[in-house]
C-alpha atoms as a PDB file:
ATOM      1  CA  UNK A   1      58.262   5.888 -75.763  1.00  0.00           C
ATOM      2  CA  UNK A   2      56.843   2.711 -74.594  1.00  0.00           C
ATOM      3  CA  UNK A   3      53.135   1.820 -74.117  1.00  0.00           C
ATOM      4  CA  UNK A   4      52.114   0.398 -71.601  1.00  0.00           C
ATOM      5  CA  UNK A   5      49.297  -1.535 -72.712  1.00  0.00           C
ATOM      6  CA  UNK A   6      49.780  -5.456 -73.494  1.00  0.00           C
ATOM      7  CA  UNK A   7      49.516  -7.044 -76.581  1.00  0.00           C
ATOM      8  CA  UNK A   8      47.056 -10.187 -76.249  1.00  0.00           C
ATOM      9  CA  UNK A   9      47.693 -13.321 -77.689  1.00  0.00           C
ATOM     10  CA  UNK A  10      46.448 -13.384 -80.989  1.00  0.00           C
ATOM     11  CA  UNK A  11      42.893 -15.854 -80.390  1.00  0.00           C
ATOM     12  CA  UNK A  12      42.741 -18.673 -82.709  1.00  0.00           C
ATOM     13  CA  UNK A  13      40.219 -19.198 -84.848  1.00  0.00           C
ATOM     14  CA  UNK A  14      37.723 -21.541 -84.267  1.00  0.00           C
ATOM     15  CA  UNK A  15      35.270 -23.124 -86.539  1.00  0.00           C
ATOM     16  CA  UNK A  16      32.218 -21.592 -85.131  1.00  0.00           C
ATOM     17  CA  UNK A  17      33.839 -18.313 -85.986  1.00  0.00           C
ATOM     18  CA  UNK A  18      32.611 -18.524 -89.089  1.00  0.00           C
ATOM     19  CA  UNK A  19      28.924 -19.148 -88.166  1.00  0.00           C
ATOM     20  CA  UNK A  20      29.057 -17.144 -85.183  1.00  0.00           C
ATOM     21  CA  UNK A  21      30.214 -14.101 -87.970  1.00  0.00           C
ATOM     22  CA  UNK A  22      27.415 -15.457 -90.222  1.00  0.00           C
ATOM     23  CA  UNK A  23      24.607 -14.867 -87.492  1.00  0.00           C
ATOM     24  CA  UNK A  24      26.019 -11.600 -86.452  1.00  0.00           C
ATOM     25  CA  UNK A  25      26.244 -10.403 -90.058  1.00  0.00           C
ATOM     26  CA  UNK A  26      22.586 -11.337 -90.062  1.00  0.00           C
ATOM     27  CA  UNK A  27      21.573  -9.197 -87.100  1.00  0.00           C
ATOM     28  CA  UNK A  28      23.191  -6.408 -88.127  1.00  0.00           C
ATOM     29  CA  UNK A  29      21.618  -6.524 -91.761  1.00  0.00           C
ATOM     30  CA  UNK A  30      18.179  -7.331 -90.633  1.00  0.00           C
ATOM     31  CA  UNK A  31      18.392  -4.606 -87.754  1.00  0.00           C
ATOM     32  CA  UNK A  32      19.635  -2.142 -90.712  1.00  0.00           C
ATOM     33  CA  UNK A  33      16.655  -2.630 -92.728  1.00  0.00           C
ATOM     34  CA  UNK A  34      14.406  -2.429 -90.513  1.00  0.00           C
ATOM     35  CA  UNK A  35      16.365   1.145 -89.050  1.00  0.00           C
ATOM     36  CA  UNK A  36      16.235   2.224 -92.476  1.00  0.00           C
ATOM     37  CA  UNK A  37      12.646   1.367 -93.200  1.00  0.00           C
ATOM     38  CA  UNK A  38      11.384   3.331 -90.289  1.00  0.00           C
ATOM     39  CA  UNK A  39      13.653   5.754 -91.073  1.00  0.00           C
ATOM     40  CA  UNK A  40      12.308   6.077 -94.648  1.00  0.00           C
ATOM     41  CA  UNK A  41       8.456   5.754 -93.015  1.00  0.00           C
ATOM     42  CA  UNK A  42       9.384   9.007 -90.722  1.00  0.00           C
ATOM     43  CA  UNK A  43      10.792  10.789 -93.277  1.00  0.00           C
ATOM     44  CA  UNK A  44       8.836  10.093 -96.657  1.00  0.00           C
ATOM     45  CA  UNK A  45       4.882   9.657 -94.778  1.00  0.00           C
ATOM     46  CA  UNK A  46       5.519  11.170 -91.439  1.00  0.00           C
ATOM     47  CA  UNK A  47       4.551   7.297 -89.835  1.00  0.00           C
ATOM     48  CA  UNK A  48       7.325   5.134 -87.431  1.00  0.00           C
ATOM     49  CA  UNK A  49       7.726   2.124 -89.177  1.00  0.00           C
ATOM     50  CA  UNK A  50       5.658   0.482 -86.553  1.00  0.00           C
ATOM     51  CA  UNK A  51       2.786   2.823 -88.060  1.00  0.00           C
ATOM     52  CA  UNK A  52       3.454   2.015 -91.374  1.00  0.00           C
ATOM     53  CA  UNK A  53       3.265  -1.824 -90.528  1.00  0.00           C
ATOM     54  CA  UNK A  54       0.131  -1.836 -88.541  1.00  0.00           C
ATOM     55  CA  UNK A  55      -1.428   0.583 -90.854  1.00  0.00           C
ATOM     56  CA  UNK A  56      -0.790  -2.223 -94.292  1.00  0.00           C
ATOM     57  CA  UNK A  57      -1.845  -5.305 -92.072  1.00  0.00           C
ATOM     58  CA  UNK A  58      -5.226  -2.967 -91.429  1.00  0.00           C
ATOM     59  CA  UNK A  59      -5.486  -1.744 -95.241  1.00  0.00           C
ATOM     60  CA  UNK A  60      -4.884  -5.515 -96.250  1.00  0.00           C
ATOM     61  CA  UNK A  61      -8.158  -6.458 -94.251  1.00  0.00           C
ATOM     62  CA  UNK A  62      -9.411  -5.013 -90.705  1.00  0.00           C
ATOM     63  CA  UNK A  63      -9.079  -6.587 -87.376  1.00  0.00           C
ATOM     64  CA  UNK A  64     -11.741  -7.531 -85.427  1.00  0.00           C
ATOM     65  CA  UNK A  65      -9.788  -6.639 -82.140  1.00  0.00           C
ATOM     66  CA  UNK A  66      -6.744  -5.441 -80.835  1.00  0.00           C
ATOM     67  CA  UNK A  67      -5.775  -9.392 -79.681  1.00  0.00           C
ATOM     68  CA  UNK A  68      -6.149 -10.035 -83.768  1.00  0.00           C
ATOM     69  CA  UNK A  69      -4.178  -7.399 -85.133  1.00  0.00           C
ATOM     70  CA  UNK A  70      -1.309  -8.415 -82.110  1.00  0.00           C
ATOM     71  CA  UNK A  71      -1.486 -11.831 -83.661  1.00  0.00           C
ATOM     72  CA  UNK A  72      -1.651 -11.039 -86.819  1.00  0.00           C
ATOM     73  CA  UNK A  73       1.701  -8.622 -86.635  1.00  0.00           C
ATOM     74  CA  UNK A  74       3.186 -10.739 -84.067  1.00  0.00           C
ATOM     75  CA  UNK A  75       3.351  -7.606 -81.643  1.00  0.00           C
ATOM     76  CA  UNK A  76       2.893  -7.679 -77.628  1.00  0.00           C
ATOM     77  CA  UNK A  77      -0.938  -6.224 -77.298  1.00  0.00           C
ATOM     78  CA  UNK A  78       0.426  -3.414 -75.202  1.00  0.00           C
ATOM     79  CA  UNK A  79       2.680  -2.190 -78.515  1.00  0.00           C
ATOM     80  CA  UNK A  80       0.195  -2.660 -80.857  1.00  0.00           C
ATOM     81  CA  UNK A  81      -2.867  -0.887 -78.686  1.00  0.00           C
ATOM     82  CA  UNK A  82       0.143   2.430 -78.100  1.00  0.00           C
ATOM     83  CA  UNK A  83       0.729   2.253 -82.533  1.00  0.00           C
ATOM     84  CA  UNK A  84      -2.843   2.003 -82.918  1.00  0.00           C
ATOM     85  CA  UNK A  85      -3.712   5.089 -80.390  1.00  0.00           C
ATOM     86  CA  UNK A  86      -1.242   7.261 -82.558  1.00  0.00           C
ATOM     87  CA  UNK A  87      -3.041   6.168 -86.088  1.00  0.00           C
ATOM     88  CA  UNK A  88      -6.313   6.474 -84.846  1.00  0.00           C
ATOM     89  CA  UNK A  89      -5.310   9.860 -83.481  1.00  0.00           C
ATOM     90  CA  UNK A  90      -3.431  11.077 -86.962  1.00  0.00           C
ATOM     91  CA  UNK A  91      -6.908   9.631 -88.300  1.00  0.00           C
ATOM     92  CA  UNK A  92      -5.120   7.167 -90.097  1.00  0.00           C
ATOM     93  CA  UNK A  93      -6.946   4.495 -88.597  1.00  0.00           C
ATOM     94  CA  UNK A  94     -10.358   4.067 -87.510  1.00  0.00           C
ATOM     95  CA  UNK A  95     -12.556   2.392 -84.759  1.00  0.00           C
ATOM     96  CA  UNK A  96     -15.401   0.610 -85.614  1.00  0.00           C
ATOM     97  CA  UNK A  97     -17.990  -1.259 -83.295  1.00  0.00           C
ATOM     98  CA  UNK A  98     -18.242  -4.910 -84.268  1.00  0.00           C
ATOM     99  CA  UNK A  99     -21.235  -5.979 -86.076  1.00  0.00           C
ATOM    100  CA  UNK A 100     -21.265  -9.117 -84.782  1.00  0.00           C
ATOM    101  CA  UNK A 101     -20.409  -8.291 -80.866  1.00  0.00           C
ATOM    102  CA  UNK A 102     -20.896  -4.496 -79.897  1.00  0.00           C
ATOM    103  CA  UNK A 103     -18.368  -5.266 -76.821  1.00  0.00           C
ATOM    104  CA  UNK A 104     -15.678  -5.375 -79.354  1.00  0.00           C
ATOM    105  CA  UNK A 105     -13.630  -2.792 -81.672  1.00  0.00           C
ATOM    106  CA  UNK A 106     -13.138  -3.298 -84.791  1.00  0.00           C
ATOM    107  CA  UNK A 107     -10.346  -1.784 -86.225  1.00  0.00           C
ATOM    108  CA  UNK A 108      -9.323  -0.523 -90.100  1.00  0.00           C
ATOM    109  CA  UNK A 109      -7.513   2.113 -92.337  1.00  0.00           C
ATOM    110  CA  UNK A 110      -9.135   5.262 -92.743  1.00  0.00           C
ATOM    111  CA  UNK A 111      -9.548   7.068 -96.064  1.00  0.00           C
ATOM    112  CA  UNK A 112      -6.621   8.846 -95.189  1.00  0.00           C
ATOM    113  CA  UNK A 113      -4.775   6.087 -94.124  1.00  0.00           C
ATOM    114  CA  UNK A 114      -5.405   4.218 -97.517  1.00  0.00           C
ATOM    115  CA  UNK A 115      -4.343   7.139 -99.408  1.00  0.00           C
ATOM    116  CA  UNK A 116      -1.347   7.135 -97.280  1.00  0.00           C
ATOM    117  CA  UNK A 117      -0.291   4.213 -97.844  1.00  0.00           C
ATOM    118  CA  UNK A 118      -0.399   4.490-102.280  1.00  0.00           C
ATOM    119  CA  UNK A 119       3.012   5.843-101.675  1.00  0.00           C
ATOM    120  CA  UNK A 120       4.571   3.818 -98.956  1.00  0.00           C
ATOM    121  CA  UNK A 121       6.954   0.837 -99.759  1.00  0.00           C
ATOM    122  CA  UNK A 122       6.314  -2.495 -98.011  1.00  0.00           C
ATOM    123  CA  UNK A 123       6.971  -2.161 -94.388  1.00  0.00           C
ATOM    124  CA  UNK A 124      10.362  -4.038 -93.681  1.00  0.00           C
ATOM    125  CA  UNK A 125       8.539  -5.921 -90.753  1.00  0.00           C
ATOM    126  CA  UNK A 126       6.296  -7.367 -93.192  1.00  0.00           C
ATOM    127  CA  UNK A 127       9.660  -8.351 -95.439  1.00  0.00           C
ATOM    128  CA  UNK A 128      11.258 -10.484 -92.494  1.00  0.00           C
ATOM    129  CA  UNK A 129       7.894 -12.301 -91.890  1.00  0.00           C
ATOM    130  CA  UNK A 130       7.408 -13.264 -95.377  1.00  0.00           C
ATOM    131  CA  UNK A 131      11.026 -14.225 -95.539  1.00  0.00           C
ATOM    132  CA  UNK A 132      10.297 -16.324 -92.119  1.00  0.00           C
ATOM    133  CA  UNK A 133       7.229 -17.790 -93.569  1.00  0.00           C
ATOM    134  CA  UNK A 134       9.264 -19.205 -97.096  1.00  0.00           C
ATOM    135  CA  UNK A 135      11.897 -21.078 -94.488  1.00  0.00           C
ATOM    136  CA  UNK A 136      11.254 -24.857 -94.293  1.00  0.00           C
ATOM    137  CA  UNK A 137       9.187 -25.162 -90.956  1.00  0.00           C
ATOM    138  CA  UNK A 138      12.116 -27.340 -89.694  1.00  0.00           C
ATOM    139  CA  UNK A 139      14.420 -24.441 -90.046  1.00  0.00           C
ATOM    140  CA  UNK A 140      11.814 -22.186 -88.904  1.00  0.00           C
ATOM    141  CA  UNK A 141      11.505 -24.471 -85.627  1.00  0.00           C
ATOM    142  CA  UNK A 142      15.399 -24.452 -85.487  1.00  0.00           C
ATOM    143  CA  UNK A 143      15.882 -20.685 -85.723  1.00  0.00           C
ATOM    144  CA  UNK A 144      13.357 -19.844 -83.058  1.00  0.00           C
ATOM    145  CA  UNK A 145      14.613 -22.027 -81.045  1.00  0.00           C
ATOM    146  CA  UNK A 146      18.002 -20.619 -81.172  1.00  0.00           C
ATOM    147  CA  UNK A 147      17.085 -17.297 -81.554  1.00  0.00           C
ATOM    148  CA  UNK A 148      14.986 -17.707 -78.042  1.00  0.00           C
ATOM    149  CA  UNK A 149      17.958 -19.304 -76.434  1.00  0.00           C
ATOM    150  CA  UNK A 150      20.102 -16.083 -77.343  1.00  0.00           C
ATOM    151  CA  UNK A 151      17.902 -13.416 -76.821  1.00  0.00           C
ATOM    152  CA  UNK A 152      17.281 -15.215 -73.226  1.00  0.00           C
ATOM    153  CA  UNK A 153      21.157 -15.309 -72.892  1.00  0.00           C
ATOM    154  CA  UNK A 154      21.773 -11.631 -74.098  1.00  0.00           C
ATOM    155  CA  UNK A 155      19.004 -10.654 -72.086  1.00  0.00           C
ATOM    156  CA  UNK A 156      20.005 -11.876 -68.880  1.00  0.00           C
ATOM    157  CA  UNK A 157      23.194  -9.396 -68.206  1.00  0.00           C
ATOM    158  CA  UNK A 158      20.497  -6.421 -68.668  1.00  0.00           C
ATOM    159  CA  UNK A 159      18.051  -7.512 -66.406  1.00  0.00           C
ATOM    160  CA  UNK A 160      20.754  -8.274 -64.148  1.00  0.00           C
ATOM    161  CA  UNK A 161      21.960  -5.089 -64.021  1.00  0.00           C
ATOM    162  CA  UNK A 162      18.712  -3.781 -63.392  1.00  0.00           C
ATOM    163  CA  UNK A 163      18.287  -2.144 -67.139  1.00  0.00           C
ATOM    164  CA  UNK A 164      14.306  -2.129 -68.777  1.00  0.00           C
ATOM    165  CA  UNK A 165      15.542  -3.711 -71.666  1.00  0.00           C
ATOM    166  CA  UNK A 166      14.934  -2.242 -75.177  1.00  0.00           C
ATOM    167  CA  UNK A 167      11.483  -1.922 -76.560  1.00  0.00           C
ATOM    168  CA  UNK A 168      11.222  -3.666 -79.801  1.00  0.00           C
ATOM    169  CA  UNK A 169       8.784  -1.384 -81.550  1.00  0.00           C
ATOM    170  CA  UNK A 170       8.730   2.256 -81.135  1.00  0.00           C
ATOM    171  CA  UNK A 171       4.937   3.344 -81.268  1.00  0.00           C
END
């Protein structure tokens, strides 16, 4: 019985395959650690792995403000305010009034959240950013660059076809 379907001609390879395979090998092992981290976080502690890594940047030292802790975990505010919420709910987190300005919120690990966190691994997000931070700042410069250029690129058939896009921390 014959198929019907066509048999392409075989693509050639070009010499950006191999750095085109490179990056995409990248992706997929940094998006794996990360899916495995939280995975681990929701399993071992009960915390996303967005929980986990707001709740270590707030047991290293607190934030003065929601703005600071969105800096400081390189987070939209509106992520970071919906991960704090849940913490601060769970009573893993706690919010202060600022000494210096009682307009503003301080913010910081709970008891609980401490005592949480003695059997916690590193939170993956903090891995990549440490991993960013050891890069030469020229290839830091060069890789956010590119990686703006792509995400615009990949981006731009989803918006197009009218899709919200995917959230890039789940509270």
């Amino acid at each position: 019985m014959k198929s019907n379907h066509r048999s392409r001609p075989a693509r050639r390879h070009s010499p950006s395959d191999t750095h085109i395979r490179a990056v995409v090998d990248g992706f997929r092992e940094i998006n794996r650690t990360l899916r495995l981290s939280a995975r681990g976080a929701e399993q071992r502690l009960g915390v996303s792995g967005a929980q986990l890594f707001v709740l270590q940047q707030l047991a290293e030292s607190p934030a003065e403000s929601l703005g600071d802790l969105a800096a400081r975990t390189f987070t939209h505010h509106s992520s970071v305010s919906t991960v704090v919420a849940r913490l601060v709910e769970r009573g893993l987190v706690v919010r202060e009034v600022s000494r210096e300005d009682g307009r503003r919120v301080r913010l910081a690990a709970s008891g609980r959240g401490r005592a949480l966190l003695h059997k916690a691994p590193e939170a993956a997000q903090a891995q990549l950013i440490a991993a960013l931070r050891r890069l030469p700042h020229a290839t830091l410069a060069t890789l956010a660059r590119a990686m703006t250029a792509v995400a615009a690129q990949v981006a731009e058939p989803a918006s197009a076809s009218g899709s919200a896009g995917v959230s890039a921390h789940r509270a």
